[in-house]
N, C-alpha and C. Protein backbone atom coordinates (compact mmCIF):
# COMPACT_ATOMS: atom_id res chain seq x y z
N UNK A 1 71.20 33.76 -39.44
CA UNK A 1 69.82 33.93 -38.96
C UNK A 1 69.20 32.57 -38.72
N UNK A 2 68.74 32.41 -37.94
CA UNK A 2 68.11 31.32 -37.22
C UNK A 2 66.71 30.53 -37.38
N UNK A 3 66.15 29.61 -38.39
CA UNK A 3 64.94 29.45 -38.89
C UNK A 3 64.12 29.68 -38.00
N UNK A 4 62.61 30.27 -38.25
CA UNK A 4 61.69 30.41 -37.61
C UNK A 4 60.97 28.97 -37.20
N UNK A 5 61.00 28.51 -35.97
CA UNK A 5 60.47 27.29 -35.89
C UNK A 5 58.95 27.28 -36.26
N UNK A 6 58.69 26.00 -36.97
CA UNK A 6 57.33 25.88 -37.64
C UNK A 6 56.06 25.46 -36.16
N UNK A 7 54.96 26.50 -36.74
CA UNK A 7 53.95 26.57 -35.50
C UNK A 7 53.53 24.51 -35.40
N UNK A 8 53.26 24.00 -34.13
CA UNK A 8 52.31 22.62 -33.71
C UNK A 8 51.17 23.12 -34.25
N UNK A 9 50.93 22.00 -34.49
CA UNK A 9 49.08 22.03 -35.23
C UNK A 9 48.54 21.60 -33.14
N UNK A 10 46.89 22.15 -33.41
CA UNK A 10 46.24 21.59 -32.40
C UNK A 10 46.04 20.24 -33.06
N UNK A 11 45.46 18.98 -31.78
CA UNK A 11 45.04 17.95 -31.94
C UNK A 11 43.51 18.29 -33.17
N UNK A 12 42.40 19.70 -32.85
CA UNK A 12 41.64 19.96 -33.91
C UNK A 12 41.93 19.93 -35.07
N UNK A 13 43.03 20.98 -35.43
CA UNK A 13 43.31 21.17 -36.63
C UNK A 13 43.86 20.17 -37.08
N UNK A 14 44.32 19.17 -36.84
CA UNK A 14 44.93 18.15 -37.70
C UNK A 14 44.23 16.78 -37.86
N UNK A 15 42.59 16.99 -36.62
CA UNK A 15 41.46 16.23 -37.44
C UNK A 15 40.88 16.87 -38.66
N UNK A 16 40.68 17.95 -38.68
CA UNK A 16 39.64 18.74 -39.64
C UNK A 16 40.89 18.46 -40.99
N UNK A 17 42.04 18.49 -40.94
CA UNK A 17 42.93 18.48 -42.33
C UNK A 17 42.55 16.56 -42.78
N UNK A 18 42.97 16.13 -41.97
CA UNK A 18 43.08 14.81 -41.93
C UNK A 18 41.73 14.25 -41.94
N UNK A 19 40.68 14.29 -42.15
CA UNK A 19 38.85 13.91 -41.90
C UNK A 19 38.86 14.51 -43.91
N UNK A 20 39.41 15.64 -44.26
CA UNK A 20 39.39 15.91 -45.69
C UNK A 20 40.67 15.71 -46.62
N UNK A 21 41.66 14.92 -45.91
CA UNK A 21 42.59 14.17 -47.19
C UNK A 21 42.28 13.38 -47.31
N UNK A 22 43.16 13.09 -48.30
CA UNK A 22 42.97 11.91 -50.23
C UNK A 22 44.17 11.35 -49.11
N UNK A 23 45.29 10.95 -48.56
CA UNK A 23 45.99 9.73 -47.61
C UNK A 23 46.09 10.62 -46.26
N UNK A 24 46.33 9.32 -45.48
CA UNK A 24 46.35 9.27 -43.99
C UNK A 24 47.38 9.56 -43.61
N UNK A 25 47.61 10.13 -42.42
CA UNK A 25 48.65 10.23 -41.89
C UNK A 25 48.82 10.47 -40.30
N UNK A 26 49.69 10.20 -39.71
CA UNK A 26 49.79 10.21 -37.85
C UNK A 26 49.88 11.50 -37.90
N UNK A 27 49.73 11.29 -36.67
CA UNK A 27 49.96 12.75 -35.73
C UNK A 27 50.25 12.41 -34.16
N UNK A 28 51.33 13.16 -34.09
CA UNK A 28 51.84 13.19 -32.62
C UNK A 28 53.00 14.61 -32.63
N UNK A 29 53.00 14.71 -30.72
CA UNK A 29 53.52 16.44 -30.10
C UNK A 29 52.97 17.28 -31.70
N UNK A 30 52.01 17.51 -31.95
CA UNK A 30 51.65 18.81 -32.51
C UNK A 30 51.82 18.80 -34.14
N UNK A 31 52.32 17.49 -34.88
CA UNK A 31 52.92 17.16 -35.94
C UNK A 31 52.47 16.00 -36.58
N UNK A 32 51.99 16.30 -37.91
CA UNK A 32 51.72 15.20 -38.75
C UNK A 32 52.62 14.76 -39.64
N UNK A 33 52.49 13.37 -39.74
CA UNK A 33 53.87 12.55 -40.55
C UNK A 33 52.84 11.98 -41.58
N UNK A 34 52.98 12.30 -42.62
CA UNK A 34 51.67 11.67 -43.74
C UNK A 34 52.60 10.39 -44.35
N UNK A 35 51.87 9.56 -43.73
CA UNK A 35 51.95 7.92 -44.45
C UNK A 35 53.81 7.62 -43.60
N UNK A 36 54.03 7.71 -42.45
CA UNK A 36 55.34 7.64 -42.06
C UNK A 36 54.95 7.99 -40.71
N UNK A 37 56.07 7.26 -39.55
CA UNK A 37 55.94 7.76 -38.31
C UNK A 37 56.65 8.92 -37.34
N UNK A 38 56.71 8.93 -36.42
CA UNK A 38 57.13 10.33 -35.87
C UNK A 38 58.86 9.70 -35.97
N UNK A 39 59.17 9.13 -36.22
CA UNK A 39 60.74 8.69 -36.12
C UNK A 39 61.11 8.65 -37.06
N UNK A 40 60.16 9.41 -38.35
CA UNK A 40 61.04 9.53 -39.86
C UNK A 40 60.82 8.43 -40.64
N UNK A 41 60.63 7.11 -40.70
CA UNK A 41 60.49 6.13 -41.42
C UNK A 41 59.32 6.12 -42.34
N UNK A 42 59.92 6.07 -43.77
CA UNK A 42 58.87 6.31 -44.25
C UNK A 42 58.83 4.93 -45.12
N UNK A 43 57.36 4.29 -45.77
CA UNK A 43 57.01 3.35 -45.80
C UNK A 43 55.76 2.33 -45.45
N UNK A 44 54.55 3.86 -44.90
CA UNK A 44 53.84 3.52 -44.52
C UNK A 44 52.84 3.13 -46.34
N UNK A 45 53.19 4.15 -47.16
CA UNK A 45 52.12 4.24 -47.92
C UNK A 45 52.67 2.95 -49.83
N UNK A 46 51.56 2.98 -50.19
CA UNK A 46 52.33 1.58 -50.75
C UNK A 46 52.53 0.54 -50.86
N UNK A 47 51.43 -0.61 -49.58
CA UNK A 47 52.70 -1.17 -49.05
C UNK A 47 52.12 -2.67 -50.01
N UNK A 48 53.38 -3.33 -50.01
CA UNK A 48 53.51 -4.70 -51.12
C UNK A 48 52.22 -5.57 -50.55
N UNK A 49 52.15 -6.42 -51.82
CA UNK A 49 50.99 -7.07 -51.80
C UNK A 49 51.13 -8.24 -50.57
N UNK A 50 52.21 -8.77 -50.41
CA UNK A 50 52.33 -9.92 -49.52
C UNK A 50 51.77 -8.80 -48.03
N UNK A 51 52.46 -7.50 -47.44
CA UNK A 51 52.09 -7.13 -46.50
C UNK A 51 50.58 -6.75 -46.78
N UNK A 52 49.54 -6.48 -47.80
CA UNK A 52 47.90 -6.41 -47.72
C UNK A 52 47.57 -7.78 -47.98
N UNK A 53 48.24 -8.74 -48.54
CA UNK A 53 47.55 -10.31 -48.41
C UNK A 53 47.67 -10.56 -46.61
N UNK A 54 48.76 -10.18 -46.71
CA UNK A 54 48.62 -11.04 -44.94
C UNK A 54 47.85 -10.28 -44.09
N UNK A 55 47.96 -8.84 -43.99
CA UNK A 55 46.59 -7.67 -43.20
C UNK A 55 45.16 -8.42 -43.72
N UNK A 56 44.84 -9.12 -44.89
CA UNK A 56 43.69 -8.97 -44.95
C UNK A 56 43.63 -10.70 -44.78
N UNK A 57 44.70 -11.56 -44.48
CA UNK A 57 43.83 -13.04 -44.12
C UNK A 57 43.68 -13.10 -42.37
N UNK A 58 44.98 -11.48 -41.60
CA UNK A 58 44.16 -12.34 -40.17
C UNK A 58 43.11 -11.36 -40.43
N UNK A 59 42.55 -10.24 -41.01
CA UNK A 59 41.62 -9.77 -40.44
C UNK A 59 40.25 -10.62 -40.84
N UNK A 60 40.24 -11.32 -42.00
CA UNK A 60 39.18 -12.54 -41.67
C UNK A 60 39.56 -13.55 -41.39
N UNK A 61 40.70 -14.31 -40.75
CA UNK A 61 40.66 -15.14 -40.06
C UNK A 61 40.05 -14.69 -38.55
N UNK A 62 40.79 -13.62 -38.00
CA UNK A 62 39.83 -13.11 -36.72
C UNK A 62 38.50 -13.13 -37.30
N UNK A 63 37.94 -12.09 -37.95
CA UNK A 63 36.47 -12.27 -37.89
C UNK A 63 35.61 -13.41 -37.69
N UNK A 64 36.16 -14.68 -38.36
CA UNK A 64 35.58 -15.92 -38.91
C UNK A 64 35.61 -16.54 -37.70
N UNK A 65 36.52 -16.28 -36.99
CA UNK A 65 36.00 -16.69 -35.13
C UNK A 65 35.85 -16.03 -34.25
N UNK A 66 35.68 -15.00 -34.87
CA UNK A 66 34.98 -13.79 -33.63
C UNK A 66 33.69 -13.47 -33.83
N UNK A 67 33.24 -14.15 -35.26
CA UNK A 67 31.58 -13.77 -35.21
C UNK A 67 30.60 -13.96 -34.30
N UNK A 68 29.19 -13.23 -34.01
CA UNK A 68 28.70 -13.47 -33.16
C UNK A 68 28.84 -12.76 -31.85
N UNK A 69 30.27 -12.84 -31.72
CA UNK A 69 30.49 -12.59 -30.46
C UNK A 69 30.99 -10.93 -30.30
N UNK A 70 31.79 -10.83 -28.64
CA UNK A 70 31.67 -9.39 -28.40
C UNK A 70 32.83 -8.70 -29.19
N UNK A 71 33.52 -9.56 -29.88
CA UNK A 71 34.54 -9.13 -30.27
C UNK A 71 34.56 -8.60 -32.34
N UNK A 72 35.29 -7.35 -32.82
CA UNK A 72 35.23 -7.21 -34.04
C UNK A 72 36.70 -6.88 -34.14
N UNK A 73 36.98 -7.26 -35.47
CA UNK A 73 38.71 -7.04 -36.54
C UNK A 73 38.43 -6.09 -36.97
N UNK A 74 38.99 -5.30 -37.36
CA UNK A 74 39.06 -3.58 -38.43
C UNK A 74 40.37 -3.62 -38.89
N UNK A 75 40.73 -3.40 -40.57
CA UNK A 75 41.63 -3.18 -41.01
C UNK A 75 42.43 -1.72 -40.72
N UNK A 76 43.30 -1.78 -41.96
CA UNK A 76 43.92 -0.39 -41.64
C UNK A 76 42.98 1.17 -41.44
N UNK A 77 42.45 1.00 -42.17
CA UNK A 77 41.51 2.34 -41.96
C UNK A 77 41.12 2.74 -40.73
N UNK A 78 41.21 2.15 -39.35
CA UNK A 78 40.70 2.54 -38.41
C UNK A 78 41.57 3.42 -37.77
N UNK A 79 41.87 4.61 -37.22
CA UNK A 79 42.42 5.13 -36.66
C UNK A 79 42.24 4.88 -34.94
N UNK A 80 43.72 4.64 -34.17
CA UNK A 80 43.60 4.81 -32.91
C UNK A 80 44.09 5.93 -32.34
N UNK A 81 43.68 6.39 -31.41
CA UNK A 81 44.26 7.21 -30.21
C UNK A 81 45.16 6.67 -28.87
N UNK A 82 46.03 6.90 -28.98
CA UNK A 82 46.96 6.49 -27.86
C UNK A 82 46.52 7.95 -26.48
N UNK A 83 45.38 7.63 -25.59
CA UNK A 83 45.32 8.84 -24.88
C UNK A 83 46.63 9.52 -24.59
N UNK A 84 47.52 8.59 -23.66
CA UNK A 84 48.60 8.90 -22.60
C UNK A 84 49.76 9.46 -23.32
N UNK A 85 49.68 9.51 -24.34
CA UNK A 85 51.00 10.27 -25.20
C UNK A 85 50.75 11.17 -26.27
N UNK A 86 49.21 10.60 -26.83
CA UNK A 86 48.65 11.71 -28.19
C UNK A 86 48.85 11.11 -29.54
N UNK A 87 49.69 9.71 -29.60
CA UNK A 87 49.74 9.66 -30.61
C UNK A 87 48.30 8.85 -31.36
N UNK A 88 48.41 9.32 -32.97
CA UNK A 88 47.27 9.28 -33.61
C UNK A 88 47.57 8.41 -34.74
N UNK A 89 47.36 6.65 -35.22
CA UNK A 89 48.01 6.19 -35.78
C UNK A 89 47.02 5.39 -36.42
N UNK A 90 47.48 4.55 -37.34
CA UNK A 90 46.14 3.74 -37.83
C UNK A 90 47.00 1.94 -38.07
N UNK A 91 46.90 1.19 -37.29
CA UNK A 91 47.64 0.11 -36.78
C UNK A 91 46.81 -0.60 -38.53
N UNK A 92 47.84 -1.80 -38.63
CA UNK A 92 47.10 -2.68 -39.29
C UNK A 92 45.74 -3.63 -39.03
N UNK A 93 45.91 -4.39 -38.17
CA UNK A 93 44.58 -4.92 -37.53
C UNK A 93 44.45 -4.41 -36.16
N UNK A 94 43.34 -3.99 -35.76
CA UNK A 94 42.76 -3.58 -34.80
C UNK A 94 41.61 -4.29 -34.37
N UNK A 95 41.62 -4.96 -33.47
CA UNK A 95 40.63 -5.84 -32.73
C UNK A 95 39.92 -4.80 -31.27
N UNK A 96 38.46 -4.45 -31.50
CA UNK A 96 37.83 -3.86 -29.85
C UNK A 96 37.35 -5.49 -29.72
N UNK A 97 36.71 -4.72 -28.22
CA UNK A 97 35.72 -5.96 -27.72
C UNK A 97 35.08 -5.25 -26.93
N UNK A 98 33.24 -5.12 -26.78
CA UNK A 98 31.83 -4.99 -25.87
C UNK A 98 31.88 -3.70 -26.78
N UNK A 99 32.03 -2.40 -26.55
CA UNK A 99 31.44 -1.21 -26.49
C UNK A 99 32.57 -0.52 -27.18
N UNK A 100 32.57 -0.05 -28.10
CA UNK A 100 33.81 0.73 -28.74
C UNK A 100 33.99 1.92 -28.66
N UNK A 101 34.84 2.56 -28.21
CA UNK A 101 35.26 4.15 -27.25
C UNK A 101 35.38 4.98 -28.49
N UNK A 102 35.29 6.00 -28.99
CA UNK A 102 35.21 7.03 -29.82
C UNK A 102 36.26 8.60 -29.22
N UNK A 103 36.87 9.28 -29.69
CA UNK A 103 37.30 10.31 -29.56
C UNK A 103 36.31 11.17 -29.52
N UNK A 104 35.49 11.05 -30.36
CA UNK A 104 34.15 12.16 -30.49
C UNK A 104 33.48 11.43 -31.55
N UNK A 105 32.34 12.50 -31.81
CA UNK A 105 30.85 11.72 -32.48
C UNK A 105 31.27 11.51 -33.79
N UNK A 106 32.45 11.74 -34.63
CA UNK A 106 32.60 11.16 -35.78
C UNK A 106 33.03 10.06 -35.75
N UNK A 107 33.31 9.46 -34.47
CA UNK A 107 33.33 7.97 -34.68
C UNK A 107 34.55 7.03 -35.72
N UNK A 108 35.75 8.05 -35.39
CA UNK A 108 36.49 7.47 -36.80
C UNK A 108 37.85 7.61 -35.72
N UNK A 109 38.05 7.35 -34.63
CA UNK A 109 39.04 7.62 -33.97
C UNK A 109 39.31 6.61 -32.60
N UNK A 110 38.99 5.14 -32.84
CA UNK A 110 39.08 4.35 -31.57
C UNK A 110 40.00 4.71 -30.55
N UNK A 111 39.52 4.28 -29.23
CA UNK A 111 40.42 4.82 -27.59
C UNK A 111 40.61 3.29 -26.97
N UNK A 112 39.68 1.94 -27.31
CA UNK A 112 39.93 0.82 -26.87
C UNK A 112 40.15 -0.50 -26.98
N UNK A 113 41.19 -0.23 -27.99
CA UNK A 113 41.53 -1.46 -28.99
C UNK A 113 41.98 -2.82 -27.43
N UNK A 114 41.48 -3.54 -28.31
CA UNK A 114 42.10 -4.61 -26.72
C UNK A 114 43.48 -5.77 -27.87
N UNK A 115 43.24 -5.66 -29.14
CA UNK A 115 44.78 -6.19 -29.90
C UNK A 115 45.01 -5.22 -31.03
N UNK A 116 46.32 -5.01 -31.36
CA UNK A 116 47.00 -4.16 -32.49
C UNK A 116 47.76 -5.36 -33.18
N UNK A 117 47.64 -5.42 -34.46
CA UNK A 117 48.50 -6.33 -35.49
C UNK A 117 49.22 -5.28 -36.59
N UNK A 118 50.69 -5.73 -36.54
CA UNK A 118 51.46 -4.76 -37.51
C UNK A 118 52.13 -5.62 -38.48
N UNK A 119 52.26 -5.51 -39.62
CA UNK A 119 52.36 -6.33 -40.41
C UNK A 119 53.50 -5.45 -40.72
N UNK A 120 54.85 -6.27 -40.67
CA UNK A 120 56.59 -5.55 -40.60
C UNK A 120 56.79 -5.33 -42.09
N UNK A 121 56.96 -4.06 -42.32
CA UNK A 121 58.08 -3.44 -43.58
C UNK A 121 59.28 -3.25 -43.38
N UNK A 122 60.28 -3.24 -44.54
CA UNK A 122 61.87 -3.09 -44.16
C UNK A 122 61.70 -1.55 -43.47
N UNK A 123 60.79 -0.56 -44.07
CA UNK A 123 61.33 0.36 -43.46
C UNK A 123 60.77 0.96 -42.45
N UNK A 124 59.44 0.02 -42.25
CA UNK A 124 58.73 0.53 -40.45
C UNK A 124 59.09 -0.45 -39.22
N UNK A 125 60.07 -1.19 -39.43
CA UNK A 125 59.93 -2.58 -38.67
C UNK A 125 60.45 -1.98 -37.35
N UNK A 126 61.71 -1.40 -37.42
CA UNK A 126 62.18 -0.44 -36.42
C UNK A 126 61.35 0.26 -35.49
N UNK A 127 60.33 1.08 -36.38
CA UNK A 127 59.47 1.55 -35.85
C UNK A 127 58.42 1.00 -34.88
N UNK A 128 58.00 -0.11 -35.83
CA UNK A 128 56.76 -0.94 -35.12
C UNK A 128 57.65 -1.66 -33.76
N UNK A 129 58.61 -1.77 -33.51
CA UNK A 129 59.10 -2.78 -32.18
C UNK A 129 59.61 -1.76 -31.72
N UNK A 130 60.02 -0.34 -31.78
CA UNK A 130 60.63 0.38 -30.17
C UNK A 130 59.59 1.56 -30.08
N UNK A 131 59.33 2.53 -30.73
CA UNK A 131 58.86 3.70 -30.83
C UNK A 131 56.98 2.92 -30.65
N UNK A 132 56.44 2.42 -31.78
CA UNK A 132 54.61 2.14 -31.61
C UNK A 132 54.74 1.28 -30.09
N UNK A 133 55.39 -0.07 -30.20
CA UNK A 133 55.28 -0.16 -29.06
C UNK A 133 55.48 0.66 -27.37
N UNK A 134 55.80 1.39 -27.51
CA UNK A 134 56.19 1.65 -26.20
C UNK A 134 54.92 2.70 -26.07
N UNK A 135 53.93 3.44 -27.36
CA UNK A 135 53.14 3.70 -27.09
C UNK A 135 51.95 3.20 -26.82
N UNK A 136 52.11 1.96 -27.64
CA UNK A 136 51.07 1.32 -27.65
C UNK A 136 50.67 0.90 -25.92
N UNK A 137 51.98 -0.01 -25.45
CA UNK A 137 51.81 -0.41 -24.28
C UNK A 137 50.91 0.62 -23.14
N UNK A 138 50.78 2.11 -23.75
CA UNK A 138 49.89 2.90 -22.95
C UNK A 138 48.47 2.90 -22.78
N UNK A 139 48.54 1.84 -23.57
CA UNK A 139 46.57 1.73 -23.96
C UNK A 139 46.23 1.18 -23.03
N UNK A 140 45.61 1.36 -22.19
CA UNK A 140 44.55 0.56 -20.55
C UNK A 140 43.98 -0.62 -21.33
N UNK A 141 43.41 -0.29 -22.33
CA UNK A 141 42.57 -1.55 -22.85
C UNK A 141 43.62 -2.90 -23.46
N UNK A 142 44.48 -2.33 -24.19
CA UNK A 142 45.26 -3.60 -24.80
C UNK A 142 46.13 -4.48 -24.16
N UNK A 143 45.65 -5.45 -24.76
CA UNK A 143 45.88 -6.87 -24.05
C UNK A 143 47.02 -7.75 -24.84
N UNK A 144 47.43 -7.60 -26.28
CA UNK A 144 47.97 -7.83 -26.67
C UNK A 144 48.30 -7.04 -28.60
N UNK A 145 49.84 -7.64 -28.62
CA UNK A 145 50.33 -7.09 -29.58
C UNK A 145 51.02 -7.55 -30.34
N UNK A 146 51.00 -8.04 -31.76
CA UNK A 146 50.95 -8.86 -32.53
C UNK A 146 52.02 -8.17 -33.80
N UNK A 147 53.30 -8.66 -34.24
CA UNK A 147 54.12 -8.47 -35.27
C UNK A 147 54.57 -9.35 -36.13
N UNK A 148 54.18 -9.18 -37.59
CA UNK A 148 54.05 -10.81 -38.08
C UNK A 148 55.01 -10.01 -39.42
N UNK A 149 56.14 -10.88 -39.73
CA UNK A 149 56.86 -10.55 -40.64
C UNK A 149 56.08 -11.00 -42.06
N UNK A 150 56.61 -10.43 -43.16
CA UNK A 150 56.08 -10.53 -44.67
C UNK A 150 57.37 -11.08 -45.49
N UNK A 151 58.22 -11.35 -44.96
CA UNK A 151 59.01 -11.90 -45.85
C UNK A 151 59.13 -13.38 -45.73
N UNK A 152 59.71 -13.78 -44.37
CA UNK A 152 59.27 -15.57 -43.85
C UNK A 152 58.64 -15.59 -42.80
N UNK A 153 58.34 -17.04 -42.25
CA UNK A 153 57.53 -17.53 -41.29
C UNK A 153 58.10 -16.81 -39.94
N UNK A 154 57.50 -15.49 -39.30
CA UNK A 154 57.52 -14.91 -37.88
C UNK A 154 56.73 -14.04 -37.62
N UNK A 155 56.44 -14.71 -36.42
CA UNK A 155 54.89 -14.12 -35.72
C UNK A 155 55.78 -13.62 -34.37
N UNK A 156 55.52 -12.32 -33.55
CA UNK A 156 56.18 -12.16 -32.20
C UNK A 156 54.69 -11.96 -31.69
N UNK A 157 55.05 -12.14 -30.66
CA UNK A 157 53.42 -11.54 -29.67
C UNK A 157 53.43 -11.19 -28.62
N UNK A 158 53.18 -9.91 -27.82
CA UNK A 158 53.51 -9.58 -26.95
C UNK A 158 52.36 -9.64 -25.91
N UNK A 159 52.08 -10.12 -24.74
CA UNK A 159 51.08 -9.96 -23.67
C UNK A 159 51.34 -9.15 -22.67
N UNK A 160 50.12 -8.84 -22.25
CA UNK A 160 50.15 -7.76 -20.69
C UNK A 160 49.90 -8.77 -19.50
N UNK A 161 50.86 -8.82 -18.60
CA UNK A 161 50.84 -9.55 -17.30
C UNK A 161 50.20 -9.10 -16.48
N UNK A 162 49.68 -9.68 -15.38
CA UNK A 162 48.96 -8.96 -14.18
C UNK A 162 49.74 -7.79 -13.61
N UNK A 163 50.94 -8.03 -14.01
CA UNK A 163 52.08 -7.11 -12.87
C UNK A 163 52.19 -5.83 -13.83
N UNK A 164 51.77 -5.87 -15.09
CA UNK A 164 52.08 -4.86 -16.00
C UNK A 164 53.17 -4.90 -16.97
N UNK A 165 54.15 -5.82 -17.10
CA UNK A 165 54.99 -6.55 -18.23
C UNK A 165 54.21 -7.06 -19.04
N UNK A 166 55.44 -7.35 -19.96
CA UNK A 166 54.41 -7.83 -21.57
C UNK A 166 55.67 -8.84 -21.74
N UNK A 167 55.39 -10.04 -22.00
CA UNK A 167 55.14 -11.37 -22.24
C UNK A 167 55.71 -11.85 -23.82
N UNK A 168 57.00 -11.80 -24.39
CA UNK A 168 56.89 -12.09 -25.47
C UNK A 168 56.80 -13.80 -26.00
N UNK A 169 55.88 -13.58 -26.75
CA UNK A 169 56.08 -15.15 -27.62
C UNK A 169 56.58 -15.26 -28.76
N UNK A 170 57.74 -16.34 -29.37
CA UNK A 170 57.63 -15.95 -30.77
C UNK A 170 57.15 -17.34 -31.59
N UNK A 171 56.62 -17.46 -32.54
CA UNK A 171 56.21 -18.19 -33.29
C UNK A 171 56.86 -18.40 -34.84
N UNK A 172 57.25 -19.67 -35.12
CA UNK A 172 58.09 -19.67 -36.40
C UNK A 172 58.07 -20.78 -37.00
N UNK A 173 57.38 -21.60 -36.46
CA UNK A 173 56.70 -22.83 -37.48
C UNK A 173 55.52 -22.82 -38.23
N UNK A 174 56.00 -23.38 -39.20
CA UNK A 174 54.89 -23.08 -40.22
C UNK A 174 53.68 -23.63 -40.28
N UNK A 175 53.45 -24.77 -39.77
CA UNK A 175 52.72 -26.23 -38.67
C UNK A 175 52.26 -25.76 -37.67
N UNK A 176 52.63 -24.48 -36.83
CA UNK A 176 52.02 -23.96 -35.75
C UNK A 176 50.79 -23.29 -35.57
N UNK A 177 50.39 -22.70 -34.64
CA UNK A 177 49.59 -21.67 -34.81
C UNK A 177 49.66 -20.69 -33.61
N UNK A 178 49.35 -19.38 -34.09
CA UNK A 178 49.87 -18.30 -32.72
C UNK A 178 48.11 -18.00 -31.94
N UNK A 179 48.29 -18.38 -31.00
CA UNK A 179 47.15 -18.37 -30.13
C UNK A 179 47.27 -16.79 -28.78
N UNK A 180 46.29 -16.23 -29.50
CA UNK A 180 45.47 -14.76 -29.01
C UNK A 180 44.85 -14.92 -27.93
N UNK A 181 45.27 -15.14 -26.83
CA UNK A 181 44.50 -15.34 -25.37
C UNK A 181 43.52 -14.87 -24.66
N UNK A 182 43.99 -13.36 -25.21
CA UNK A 182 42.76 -12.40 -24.79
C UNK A 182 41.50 -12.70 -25.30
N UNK A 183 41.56 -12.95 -26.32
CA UNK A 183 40.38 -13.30 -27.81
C UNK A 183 39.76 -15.00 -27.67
N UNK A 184 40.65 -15.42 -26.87
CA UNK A 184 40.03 -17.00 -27.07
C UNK A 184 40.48 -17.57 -28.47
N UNK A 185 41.28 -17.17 -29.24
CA UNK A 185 41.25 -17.40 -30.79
C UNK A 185 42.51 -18.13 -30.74
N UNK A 186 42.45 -19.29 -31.74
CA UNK A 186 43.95 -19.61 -32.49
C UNK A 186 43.99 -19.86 -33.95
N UNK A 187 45.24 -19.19 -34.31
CA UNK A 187 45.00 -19.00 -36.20
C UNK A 187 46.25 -19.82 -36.57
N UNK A 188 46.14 -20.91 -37.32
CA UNK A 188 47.29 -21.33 -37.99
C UNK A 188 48.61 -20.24 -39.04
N UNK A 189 49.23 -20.56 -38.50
CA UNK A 189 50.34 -19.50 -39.58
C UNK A 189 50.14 -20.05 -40.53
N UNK A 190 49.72 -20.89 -40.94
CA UNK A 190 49.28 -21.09 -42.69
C UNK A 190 48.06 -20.56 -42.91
N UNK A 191 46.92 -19.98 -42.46
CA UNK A 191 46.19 -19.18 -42.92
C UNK A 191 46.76 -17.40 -42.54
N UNK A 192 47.63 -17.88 -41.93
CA UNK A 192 48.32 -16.20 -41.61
C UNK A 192 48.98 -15.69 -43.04
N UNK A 193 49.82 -16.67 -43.82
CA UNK A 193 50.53 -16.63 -44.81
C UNK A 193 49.22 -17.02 -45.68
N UNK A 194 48.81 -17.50 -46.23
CA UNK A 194 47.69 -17.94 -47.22
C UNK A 194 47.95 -16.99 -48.83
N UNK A 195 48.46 -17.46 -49.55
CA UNK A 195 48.52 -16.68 -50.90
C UNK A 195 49.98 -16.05 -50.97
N UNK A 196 51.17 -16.02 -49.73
CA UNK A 196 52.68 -15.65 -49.59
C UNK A 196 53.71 -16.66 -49.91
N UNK A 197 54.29 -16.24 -51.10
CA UNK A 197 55.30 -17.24 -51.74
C UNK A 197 56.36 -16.88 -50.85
N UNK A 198 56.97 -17.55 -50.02
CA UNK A 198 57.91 -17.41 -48.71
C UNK A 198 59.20 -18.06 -49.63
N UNK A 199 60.71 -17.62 -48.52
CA UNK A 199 61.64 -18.31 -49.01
C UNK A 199 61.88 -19.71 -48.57
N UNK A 200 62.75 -20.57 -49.80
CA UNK A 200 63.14 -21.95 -48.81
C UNK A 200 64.10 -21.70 -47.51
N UNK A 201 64.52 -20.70 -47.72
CA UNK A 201 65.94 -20.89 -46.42
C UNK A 201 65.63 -19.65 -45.90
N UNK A 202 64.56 -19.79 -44.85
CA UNK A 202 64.53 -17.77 -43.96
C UNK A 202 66.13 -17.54 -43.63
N UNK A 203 65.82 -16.46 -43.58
CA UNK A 203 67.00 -15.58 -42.91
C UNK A 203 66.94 -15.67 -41.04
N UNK A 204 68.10 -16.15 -41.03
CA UNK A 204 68.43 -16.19 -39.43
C UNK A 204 68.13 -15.17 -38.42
N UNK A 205 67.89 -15.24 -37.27
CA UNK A 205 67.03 -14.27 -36.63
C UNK A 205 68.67 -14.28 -35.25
């Protein structure tokens, strides 16, 4: 006998569940992955202190030069919407800029992030470079995309070209700094790392 396939949630029903849980979780085609992505990797929830030290020095290093201006940082808590595919995810740093797009009036669901920062786990890293990206790249607004390892010194960064390619940079000196174009911003990888006991000898790439 043949399992009964399990019913898709609407995009509703899996705000109204998700607006009243105790953890977060994606949603994409009709299915929520709590604290894990649609490709099974789980590892979202948890995550080591070096990956929330480093989420929380760019998100005030961005702020600290984005004040004032049109631009704001939001940690993990912010949820995005990927229109063009559905997926429903909550990136590590999330940078808008002018007017910030809403799903609806609860206001807890951004549509126009213009940068995403993912701060790599062993077991989302996969995830974050084939599967988020390729959704991400659907966002009209985003301009760039940012993957900064937690174990040694690597920053990747991806840009949107006029032609519609994305642009990788990688960054791996520790003396350097990875410069955000869209943003006008440049952050030393030593305030990227700030408080991360790194190894003497990274691992070869």
């Amino acid at each position: 006998m043949s399992a009964i396939p399990k019913r898709k949630l609407t995009e509703a029903e899996y705000l109204e569940i998700e607006r009243a849980a105790e953890f977060k979780s994606e949603f994409y085609d009709g299915v929520m992955y709590p604290m894990q992505g649609p490709a099974g990797v789980v590892g979202m929830a948890g995550a080591t202190f070096d990956h929330n030290k480093i989420k929380e020095n760019v998100t005030f290093e961005l702020n600290t030069r984005l004040r004032d201006g049109p631009c704001e940082a939001l940690s993990s808590d912010m949820r995005v919407k990927v229109l063009a595919t559905g997926l429903q995810t909550y990136p590590d740093v999330v940078v808008f800029c002018g007017t910030p797009e809403f799903l609806d009036e609860k206001r807890d669901t951004l549509l126009n992030p213009t940068l995403i920062v993912e701060v790599l786990s062993e077991s989302t890293e996969k995830y974050d470079r084939t599967t988020k990206l390729k959704h991400y790249r659907r966002i009209p607004s985003l301009r760039e995309y940012v993957m900064i390892s937690q174990d040694h010194v690597s920053v990747e960064r991806y840009v949107r070209q006029a032609n519609g390619r994305w642009l990788l940079t990688e960054y791996d000196d520790p003396a350097g700094a990875l410069d955000l174009e869209c943003l006008s911003v440049v952050i030393p990888l030593a305030a990227i790392y700030r408080g991360i006991q790194l190894p003497e000898n990274p691992p070869l790439r």
